[in-house]
C-alpha atoms as a PDB file:
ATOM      1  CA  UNK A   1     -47.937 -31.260  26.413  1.00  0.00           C
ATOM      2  CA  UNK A   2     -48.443 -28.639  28.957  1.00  0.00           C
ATOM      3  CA  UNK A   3     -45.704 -30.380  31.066  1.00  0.00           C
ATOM      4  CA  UNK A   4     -43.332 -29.590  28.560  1.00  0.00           C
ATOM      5  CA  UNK A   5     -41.386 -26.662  28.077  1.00  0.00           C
ATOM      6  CA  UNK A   6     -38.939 -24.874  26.005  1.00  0.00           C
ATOM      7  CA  UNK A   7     -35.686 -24.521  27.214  1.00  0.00           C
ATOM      8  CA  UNK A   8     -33.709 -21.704  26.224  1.00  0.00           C
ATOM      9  CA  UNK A   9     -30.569 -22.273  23.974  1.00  0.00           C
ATOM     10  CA  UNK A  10     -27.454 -21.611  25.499  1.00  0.00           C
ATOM     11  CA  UNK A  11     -24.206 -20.831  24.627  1.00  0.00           C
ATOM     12  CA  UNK A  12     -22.831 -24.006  24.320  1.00  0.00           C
ATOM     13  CA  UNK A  13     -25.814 -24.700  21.781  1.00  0.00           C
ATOM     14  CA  UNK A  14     -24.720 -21.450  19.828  1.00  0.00           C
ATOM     15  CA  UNK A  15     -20.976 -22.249  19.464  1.00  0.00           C
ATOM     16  CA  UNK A  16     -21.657 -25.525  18.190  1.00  0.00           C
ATOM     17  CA  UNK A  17     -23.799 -24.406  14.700  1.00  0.00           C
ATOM     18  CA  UNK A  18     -20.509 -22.182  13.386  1.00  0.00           C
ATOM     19  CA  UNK A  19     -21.095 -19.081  11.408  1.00  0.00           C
ATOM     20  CA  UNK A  20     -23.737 -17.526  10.041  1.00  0.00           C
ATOM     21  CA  UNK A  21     -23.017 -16.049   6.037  1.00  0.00           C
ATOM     22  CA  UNK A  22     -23.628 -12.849   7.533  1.00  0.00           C
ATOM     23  CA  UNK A  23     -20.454 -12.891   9.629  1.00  0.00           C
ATOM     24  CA  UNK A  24     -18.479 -14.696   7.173  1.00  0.00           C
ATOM     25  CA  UNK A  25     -19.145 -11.791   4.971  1.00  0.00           C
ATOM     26  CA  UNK A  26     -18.132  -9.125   7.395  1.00  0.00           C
ATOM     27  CA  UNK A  27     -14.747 -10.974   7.546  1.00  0.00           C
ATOM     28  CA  UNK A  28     -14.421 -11.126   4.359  1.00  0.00           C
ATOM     29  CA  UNK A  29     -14.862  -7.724   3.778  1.00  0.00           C
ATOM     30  CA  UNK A  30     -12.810  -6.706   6.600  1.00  0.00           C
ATOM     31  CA  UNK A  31     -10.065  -8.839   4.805  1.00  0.00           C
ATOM     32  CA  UNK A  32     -10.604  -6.937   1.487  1.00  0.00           C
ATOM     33  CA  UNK A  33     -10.320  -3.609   2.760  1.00  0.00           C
ATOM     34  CA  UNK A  34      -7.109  -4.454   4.562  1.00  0.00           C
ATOM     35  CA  UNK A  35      -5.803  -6.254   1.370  1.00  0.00           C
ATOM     36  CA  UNK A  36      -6.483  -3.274  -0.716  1.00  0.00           C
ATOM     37  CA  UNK A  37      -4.500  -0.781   1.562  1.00  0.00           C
ATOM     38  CA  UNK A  38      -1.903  -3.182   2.274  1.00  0.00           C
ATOM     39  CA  UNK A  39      -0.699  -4.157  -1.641  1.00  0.00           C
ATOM     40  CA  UNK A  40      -0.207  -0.737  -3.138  1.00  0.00           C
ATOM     41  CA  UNK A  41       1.821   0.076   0.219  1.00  0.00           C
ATOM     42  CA  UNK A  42       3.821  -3.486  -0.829  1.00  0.00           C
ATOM     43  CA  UNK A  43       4.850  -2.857  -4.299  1.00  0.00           C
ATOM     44  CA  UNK A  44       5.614   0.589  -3.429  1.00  0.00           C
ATOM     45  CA  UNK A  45       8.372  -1.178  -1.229  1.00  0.00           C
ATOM     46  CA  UNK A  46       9.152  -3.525  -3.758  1.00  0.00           C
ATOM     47  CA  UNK A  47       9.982  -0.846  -6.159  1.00  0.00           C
ATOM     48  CA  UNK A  48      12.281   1.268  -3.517  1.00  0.00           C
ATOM     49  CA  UNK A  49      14.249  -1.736  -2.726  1.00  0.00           C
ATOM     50  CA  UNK A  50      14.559  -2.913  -6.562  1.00  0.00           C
ATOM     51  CA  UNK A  51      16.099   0.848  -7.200  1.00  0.00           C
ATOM     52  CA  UNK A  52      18.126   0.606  -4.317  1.00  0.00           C
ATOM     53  CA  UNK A  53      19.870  -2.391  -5.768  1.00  0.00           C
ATOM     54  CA  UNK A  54      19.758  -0.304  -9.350  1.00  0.00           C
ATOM     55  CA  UNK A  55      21.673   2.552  -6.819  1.00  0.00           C
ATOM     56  CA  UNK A  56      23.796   0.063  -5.518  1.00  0.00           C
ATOM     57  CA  UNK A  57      24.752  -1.392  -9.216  1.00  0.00           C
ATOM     58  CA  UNK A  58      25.591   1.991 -10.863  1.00  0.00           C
ATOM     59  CA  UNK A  59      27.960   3.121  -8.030  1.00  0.00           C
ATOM     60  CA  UNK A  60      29.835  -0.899  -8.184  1.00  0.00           C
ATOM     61  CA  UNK A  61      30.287   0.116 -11.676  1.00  0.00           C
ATOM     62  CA  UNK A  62      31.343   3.635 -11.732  1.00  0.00           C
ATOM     63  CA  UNK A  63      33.563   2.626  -9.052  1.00  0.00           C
ATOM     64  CA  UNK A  64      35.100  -0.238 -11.591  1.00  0.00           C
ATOM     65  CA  UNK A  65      35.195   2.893 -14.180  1.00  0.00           C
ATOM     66  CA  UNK A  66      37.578   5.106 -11.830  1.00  0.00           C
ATOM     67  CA  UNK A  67      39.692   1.650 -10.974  1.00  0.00           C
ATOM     68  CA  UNK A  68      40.289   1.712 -14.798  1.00  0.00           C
ATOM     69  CA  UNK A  69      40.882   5.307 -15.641  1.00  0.00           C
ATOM     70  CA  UNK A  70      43.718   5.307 -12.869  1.00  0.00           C
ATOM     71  CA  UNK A  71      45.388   2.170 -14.722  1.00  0.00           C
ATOM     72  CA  UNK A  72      44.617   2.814 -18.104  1.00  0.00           C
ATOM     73  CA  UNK A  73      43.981   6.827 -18.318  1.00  0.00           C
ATOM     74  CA  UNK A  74      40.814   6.861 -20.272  1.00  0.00           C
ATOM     75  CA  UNK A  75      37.501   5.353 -19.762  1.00  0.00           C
ATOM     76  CA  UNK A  76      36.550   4.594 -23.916  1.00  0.00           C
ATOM     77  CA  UNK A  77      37.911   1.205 -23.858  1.00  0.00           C
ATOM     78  CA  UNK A  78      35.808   0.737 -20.237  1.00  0.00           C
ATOM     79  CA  UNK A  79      33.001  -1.843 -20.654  1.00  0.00           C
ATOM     80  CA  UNK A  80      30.430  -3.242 -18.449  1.00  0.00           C
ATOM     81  CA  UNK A  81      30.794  -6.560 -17.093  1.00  0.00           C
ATOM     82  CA  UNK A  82      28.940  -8.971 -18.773  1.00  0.00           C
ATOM     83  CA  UNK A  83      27.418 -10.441 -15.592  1.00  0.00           C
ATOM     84  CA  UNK A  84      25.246  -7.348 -15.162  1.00  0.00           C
ATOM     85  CA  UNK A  85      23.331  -7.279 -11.270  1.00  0.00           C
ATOM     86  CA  UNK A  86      24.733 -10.603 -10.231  1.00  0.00           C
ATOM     87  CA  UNK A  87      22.508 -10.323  -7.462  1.00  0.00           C
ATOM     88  CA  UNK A  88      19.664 -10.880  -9.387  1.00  0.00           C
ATOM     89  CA  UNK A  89      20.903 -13.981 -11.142  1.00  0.00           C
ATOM     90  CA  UNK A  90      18.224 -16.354 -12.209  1.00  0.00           C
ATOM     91  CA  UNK A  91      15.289 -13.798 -11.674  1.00  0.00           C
ATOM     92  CA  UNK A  92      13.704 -11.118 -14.632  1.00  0.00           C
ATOM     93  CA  UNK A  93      15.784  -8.447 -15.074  1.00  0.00           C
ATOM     94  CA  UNK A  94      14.596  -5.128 -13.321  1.00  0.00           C
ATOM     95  CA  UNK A  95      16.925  -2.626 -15.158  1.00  0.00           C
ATOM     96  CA  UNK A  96      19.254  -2.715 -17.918  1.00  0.00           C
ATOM     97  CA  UNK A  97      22.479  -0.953 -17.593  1.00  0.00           C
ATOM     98  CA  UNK A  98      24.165   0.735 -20.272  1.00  0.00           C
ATOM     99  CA  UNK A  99      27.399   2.919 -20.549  1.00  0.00           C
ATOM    100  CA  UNK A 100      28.213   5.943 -22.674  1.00  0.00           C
ATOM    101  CA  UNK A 101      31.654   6.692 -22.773  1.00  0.00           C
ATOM    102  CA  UNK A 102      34.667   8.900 -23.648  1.00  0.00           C
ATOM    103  CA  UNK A 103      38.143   9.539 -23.197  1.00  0.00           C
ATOM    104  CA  UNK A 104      37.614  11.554 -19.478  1.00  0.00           C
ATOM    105  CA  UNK A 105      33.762  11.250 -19.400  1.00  0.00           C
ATOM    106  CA  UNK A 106      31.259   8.358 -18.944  1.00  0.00           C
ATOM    107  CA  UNK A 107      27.862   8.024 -18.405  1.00  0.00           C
ATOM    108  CA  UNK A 108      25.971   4.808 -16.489  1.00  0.00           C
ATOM    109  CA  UNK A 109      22.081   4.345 -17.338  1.00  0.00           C
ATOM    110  CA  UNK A 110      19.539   2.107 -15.502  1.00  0.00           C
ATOM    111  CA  UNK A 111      16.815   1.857 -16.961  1.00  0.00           C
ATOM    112  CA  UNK A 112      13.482   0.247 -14.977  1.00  0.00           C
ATOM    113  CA  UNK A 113      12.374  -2.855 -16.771  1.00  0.00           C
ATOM    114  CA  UNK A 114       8.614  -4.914 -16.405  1.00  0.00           C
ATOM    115  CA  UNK A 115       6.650  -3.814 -13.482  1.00  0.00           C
ATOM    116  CA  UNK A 116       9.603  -1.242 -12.455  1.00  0.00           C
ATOM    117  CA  UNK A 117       9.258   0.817 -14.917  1.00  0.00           C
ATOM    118  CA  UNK A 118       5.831   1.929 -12.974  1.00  0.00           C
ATOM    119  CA  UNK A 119       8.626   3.363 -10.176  1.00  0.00           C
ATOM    120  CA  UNK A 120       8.301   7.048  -9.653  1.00  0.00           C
ATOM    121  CA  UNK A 121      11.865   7.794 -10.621  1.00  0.00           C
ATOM    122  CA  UNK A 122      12.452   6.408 -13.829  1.00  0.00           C
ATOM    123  CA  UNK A 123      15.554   6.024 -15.406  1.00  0.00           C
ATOM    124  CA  UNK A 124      18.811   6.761 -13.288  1.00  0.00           C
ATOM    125  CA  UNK A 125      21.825   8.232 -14.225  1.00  0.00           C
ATOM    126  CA  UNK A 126      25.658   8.889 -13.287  1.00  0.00           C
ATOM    127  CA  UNK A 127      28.180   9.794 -14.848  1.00  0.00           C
ATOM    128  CA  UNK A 128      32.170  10.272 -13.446  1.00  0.00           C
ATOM    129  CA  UNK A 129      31.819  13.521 -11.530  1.00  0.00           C
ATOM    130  CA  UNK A 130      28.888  11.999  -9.110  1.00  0.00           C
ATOM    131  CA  UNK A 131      26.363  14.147 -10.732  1.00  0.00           C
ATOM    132  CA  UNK A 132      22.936  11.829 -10.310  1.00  0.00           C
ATOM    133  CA  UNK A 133      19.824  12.244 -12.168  1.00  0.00           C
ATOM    134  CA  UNK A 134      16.947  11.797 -11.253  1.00  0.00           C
ATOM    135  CA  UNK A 135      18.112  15.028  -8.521  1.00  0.00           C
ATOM    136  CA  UNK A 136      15.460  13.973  -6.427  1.00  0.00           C
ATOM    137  CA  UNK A 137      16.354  13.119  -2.454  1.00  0.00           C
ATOM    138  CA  UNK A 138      13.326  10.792  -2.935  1.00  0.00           C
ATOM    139  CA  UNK A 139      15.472   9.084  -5.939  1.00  0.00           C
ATOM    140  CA  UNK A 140      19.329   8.598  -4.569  1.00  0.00           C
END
């Protein structure tokens, strides 16, 4: 046996046994760290786009209010369609709409339903003069 000796493995040996658990965990922990960043940073995003839609909604409608206060003079017999956020057909609803109003005043409300109601903003608000609440640039 002294004839015999060992050769030395070489890369081509190395590439062909795979991964060791060791590096499988480091990816995987790599990947967990980057998922755990990356998610909040998602819904956060998910939740400005959802109120922009809200945004978009309650200026539609108060838009539809003016259209019949110039025909009709008065905005108390002014209703909400009943296809509220036709956009969102088919899906859960992420805020209810609801109007107050009066002979030369009205009021629009979204308010965040299911996982929107976790948005920083909360319940939006406008009413005929443009006045917006939340005041917030952030918000509108």
């Amino acid at each position: 046996m002294k004839g015999m000796q060992m050769m030395p493995t070489t890369g081509v040996d190395r590439a062909q046994r795979g991964f060791t658990l060791i590096e499988l965990m480091i990816v995987v922990a790599v990947v967990a760290i980057l998922a755990s960043i990356a998610l909040p940073a998602y819904n956060d995003s998910v939740r400005k786009s959802r109120r922009g839609q809200a945004k978009a909604d309650l200026v539609e409608y108060a838009q539809l209010a003016e259209r019949w206060f110039t025909v009709n003079n008065t905005y108390a017999t002014f209703v909400l369609p009943t296809n509220q956020s036709p956009r969102e057909a088919g899906s859960a609803a992420r805020y209810t709409l609801n109007l107050v109003s009066a002979a030369t005043t009205f009021t629009i409300t979204a308010v965040p339903q299911g996982g929107q109601a976790a948005d920083s903003c909360g319940t939006l608000t406008m009413n005929q003069a443009g006045a917006k609440t939340p005041a917030t640039q952030e918000c509108w």
